[in-house]
N, C-alpha and C. Protein backbone atom coordinates (compact mmCIF):
# COMPACT_ATOMS: atom_id res chain seq x y z
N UNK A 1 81.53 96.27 101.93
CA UNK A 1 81.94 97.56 101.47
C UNK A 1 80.70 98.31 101.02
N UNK A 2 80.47 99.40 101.32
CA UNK A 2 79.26 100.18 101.31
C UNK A 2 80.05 101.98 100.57
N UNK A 3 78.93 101.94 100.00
CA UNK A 3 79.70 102.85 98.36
C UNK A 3 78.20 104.39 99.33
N UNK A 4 79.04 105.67 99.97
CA UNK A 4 77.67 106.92 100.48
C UNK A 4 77.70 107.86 99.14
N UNK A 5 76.57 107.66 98.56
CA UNK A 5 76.01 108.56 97.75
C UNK A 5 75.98 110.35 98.22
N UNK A 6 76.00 110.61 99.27
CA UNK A 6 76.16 111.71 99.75
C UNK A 6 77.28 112.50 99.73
N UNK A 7 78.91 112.05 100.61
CA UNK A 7 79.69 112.50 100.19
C UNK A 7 80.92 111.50 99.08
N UNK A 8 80.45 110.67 98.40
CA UNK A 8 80.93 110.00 97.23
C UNK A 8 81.97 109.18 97.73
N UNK A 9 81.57 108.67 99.09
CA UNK A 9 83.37 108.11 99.22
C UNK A 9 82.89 105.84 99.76
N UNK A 10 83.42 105.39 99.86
CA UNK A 10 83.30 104.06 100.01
C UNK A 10 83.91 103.81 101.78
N UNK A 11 83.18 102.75 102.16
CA UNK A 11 83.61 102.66 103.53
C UNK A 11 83.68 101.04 103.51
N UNK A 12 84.94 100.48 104.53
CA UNK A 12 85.44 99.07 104.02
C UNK A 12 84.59 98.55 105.18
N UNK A 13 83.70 97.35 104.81
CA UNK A 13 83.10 96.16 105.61
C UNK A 13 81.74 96.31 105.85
N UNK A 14 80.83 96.24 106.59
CA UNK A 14 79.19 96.17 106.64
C UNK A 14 78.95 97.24 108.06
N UNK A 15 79.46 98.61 107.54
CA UNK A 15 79.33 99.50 108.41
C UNK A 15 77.46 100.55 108.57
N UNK A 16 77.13 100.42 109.70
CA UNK A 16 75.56 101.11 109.97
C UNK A 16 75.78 102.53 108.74
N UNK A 17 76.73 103.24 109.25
CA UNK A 17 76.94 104.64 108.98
C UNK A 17 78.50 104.80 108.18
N UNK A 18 78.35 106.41 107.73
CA UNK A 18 79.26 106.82 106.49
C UNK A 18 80.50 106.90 107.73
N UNK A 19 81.70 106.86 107.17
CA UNK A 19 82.69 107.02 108.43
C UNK A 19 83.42 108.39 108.11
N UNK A 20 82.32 109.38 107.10
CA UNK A 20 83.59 110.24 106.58
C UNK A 20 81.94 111.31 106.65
N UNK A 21 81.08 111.16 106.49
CA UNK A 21 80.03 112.31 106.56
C UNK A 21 78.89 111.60 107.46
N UNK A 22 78.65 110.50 108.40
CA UNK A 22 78.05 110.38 109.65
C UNK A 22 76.63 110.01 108.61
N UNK A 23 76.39 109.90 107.82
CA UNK A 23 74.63 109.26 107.30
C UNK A 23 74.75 108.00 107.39
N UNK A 24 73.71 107.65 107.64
CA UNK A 24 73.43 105.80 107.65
C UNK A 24 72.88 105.61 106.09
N UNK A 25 72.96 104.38 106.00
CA UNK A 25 72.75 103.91 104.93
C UNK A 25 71.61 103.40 103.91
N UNK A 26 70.60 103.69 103.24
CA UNK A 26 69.50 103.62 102.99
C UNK A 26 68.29 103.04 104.16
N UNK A 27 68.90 103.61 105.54
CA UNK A 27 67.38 103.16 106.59
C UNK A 27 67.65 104.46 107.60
N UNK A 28 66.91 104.73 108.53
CA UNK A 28 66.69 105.24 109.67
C UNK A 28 67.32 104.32 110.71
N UNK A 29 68.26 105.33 111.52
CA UNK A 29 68.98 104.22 112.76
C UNK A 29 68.07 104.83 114.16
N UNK A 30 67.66 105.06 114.65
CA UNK A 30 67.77 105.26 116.11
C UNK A 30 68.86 105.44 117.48
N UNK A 31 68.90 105.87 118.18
CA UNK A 31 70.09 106.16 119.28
C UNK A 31 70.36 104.37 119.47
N UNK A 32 69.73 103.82 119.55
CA UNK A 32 69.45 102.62 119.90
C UNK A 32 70.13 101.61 118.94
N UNK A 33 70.44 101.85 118.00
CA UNK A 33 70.84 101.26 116.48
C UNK A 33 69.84 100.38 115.94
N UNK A 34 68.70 100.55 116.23
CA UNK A 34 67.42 99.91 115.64
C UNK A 34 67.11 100.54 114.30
N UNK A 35 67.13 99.32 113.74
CA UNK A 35 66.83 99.90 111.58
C UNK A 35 65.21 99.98 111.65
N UNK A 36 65.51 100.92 110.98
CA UNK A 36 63.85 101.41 110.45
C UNK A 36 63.84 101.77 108.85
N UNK A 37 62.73 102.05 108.52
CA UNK A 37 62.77 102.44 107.15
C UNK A 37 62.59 103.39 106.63
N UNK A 38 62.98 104.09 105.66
CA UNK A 38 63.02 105.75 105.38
C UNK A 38 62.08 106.76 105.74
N UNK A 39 61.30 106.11 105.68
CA UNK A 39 59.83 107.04 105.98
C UNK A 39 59.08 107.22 107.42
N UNK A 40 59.87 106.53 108.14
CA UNK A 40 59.84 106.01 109.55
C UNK A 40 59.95 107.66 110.42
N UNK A 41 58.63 107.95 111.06
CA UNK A 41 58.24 109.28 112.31
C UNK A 41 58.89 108.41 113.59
N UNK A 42 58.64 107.31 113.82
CA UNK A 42 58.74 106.63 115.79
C UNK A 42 59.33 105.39 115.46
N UNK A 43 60.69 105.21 116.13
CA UNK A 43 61.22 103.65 116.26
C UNK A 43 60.11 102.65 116.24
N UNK A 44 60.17 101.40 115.69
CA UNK A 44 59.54 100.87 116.16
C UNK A 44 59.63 99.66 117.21
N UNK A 45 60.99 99.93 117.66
CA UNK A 45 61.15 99.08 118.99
C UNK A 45 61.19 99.94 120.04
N UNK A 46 61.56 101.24 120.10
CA UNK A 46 61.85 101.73 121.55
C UNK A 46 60.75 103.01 121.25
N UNK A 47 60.35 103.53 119.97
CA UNK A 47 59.58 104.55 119.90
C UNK A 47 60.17 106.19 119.80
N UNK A 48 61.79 105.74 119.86
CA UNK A 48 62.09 107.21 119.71
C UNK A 48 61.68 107.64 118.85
N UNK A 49 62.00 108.94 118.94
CA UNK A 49 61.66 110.30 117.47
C UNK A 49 63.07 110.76 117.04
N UNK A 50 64.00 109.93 117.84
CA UNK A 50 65.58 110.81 117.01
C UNK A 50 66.08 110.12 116.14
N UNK A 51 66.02 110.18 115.05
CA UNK A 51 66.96 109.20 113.81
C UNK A 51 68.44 109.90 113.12
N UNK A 52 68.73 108.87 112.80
CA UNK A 52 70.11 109.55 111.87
C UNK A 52 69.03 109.56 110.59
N UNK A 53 70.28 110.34 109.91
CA UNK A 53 69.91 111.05 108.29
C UNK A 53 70.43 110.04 107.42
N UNK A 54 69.58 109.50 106.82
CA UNK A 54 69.71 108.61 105.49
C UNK A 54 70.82 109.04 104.50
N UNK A 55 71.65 108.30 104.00
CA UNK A 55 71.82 109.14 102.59
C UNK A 55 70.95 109.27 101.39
N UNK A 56 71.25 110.06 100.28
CA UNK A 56 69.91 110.43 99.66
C UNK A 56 69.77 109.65 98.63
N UNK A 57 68.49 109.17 98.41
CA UNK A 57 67.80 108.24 97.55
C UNK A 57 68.66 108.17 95.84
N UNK A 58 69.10 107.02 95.32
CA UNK A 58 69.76 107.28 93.97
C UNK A 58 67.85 107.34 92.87
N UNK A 59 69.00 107.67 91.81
CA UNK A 59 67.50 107.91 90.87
C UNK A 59 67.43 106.89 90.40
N UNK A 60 66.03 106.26 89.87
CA UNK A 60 65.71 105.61 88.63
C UNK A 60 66.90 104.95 88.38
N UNK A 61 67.45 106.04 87.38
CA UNK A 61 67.89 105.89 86.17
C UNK A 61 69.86 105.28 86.67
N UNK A 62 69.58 106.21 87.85
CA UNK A 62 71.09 105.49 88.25
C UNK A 62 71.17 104.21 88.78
N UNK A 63 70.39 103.96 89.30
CA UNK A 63 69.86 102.32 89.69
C UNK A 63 70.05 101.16 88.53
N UNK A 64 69.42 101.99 87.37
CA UNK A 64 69.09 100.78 86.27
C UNK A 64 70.77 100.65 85.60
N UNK A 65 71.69 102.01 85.69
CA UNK A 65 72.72 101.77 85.30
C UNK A 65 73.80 101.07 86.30
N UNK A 66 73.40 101.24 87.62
CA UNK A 66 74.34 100.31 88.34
C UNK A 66 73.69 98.93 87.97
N UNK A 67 72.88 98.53 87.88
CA UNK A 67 72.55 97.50 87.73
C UNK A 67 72.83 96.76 86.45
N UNK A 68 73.03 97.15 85.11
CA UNK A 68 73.88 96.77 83.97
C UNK A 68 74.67 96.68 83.72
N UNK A 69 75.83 97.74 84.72
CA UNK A 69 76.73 98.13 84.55
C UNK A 69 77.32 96.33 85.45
N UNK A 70 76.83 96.26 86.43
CA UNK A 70 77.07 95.40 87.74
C UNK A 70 77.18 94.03 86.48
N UNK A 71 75.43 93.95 85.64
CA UNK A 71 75.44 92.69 85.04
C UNK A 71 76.89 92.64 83.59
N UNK A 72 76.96 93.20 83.29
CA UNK A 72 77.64 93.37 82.03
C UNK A 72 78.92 92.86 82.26
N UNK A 73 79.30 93.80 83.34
CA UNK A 73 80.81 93.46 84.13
C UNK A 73 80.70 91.45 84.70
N UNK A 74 79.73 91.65 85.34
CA UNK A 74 79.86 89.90 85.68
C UNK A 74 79.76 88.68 84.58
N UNK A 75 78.76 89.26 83.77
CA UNK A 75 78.68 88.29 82.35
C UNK A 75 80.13 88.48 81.64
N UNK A 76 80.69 89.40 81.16
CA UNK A 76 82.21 89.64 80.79
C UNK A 76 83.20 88.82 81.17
N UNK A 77 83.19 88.27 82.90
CA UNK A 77 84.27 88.06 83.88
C UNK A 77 83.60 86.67 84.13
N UNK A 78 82.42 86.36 83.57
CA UNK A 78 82.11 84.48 83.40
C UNK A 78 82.32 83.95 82.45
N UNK A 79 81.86 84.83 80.88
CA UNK A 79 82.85 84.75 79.74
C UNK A 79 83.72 84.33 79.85
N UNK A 80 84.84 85.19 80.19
CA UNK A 80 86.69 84.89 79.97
C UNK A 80 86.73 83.84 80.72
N UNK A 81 86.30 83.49 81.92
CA UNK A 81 86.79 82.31 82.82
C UNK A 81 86.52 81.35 82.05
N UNK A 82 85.39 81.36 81.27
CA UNK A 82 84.83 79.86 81.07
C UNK A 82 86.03 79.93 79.63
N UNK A 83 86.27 81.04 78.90
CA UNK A 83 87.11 80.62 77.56
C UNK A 83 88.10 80.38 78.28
N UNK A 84 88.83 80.60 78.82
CA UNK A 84 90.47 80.51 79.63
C UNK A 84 89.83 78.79 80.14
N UNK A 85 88.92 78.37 80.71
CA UNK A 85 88.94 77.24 80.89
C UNK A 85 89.19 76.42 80.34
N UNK A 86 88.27 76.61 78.79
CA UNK A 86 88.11 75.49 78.00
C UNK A 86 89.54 75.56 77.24
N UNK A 87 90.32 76.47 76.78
CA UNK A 87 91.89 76.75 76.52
C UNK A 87 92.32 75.92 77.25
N UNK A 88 92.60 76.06 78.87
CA UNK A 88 93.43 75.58 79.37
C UNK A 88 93.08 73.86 79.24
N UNK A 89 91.79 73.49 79.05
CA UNK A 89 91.13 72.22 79.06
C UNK A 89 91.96 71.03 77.70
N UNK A 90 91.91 72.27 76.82
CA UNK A 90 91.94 71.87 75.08
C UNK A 90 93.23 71.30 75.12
N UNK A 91 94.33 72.38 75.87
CA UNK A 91 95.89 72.10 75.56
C UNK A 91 96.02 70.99 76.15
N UNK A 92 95.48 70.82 77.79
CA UNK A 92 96.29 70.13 78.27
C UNK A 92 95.22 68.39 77.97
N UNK A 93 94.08 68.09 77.66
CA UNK A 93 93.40 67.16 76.87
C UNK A 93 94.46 66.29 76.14
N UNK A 94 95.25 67.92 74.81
CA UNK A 94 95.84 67.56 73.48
C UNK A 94 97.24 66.81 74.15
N UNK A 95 97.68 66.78 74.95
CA UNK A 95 99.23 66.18 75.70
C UNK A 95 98.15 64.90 75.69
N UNK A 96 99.83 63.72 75.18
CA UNK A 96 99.54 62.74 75.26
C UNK A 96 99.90 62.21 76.91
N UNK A 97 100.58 62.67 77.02
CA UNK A 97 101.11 62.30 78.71
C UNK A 97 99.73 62.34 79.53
N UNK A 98 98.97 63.03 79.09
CA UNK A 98 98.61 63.99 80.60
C UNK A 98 96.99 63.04 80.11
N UNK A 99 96.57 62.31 78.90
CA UNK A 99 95.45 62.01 78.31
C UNK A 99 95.60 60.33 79.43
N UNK A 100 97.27 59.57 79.03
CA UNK A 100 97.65 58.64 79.75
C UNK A 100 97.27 58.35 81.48
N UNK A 101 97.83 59.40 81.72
CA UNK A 101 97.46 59.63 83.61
C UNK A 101 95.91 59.59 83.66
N UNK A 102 95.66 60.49 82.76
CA UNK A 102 93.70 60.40 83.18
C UNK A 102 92.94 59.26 83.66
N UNK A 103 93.78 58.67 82.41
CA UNK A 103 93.46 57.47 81.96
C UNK A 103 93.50 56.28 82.99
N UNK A 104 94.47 55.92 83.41
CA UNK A 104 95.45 55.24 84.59
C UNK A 104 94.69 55.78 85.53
N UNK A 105 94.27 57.23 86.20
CA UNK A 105 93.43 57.24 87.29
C UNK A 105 91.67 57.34 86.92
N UNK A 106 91.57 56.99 86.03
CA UNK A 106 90.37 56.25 85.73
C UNK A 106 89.77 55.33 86.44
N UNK A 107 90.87 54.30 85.72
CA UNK A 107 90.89 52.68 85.91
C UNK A 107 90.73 53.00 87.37
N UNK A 108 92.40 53.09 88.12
CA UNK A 108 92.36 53.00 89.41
C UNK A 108 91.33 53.41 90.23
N UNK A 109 90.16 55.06 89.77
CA UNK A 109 88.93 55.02 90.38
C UNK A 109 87.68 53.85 90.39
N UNK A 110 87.80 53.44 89.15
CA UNK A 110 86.76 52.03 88.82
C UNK A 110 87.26 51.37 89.50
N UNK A 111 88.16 51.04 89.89
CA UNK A 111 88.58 49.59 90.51
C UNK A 111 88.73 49.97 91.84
N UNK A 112 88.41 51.09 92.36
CA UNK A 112 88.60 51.33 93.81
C UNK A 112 86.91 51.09 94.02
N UNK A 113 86.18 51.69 93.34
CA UNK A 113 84.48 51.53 93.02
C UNK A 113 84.31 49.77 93.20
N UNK A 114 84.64 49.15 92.30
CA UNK A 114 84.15 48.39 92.61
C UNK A 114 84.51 47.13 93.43
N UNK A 115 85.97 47.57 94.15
CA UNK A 115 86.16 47.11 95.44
C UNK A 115 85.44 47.34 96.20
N UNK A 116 85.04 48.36 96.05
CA UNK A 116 84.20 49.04 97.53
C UNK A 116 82.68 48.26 97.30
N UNK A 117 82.33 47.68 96.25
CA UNK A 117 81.08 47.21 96.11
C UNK A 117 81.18 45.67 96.33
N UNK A 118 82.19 45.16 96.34
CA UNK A 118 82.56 43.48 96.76
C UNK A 118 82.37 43.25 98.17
N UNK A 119 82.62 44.46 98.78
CA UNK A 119 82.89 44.25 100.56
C UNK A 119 81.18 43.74 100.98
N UNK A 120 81.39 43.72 101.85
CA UNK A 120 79.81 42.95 102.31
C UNK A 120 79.33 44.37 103.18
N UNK A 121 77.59 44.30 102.52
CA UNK A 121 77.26 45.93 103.68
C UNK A 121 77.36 45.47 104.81
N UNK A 122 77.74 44.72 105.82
CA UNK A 122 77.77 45.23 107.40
C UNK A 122 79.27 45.52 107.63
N UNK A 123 80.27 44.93 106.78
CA UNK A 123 81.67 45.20 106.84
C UNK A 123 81.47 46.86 106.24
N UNK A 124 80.80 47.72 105.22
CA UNK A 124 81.19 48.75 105.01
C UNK A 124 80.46 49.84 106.01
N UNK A 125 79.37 49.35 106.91
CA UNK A 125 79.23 49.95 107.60
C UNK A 125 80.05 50.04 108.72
N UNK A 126 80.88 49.08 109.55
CA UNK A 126 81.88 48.80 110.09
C UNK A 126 82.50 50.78 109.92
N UNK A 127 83.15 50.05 108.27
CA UNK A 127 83.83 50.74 107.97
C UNK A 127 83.77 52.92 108.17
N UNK A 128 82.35 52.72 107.73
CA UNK A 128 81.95 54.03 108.04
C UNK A 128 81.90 54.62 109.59
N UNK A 129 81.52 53.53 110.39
CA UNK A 129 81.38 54.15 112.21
C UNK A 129 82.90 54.29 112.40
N UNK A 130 83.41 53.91 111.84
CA UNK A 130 85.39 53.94 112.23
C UNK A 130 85.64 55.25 112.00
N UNK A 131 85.34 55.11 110.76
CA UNK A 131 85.84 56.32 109.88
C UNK A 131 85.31 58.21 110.76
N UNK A 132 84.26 57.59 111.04
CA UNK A 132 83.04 58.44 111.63
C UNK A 132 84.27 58.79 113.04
N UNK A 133 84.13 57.65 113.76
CA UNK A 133 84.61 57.47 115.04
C UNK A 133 86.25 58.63 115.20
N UNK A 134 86.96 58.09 114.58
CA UNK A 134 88.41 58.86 113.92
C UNK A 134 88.23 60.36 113.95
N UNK A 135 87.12 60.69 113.07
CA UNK A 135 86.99 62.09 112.66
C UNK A 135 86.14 63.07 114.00
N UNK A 136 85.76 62.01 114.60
CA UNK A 136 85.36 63.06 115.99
C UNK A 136 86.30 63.20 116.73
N UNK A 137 87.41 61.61 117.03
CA UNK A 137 88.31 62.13 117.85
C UNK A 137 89.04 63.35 117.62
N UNK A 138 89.34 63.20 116.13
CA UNK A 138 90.24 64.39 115.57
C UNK A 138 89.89 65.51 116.18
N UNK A 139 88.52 65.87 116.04
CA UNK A 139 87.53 67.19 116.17
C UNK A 139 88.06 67.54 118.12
N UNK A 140 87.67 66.43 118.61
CA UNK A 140 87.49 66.54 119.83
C UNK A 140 86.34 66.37 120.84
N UNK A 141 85.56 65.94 120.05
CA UNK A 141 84.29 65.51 120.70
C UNK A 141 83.98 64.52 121.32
């Protein structure tokens, strides 16, 4: 999504040009759709002299405020996630039920661990070319 400073309007997806006032987007296009850079007299792949019209440069000062504005908003919206996390973490921790299950698939991970470490390595390599083997058929390869 690309936001034209020119006639103030937003255009949906990773478009060259404005779809509502025809400027490209902070570069020089060419007939050719070759990007160049603002200051650009001659393509520098084909050498034309015809460019589209840039939209116009933001200031300074509007830059530094999109750019706080951008950070402020994202630090805000990592904030709340992470408090809503640790909330949702706290309550469901505080259940005794739910502390039990953890618990129970604990164990059952340790003990799947260290099954897997009893097997002998040429049996778990076995195991891996199978596994391997399976997942290409799946694929199709």
């Amino acid at each position: 999504m690309k936001y034209c400073y020119h006639c103030n309007r937003v255009t949906v997806g990773e478009p060259l040009f404005c779809n509502f006032c025809g400027r490209s987007y902070n570069v020089k296009l060419c007939p050719r759709l070759h990007t160049n850079p603002r200051n650009a007299e001659v393509c520098s792949q084909c050498g034309s002299r015809e460019f589209s019209t840039p939209q116009p440069r933001l200031t300074f000062w509007a830059r530094v405020l999109v750019v706080t504005v951008t950070f402020v908003l994202g630090a805000t919206l990592v904030y709340f996630s992470m408090l809503l996390t640790a909330i949702f973490l706290t309550s469901l921790l505080s259940n005794a039920d739910v502390q039990t299950a953890l618990l129970g698939i604990g164990i059952l991970i340790a003990l799947l661990w260290w099954i897997w470490f009893q097997i002998p390595h040429w049996m778990r390599k076995h195991i891996h070319r199978l596994l391997e083997w399976r997942s290409k058929k799946r694929r199709g390869e």
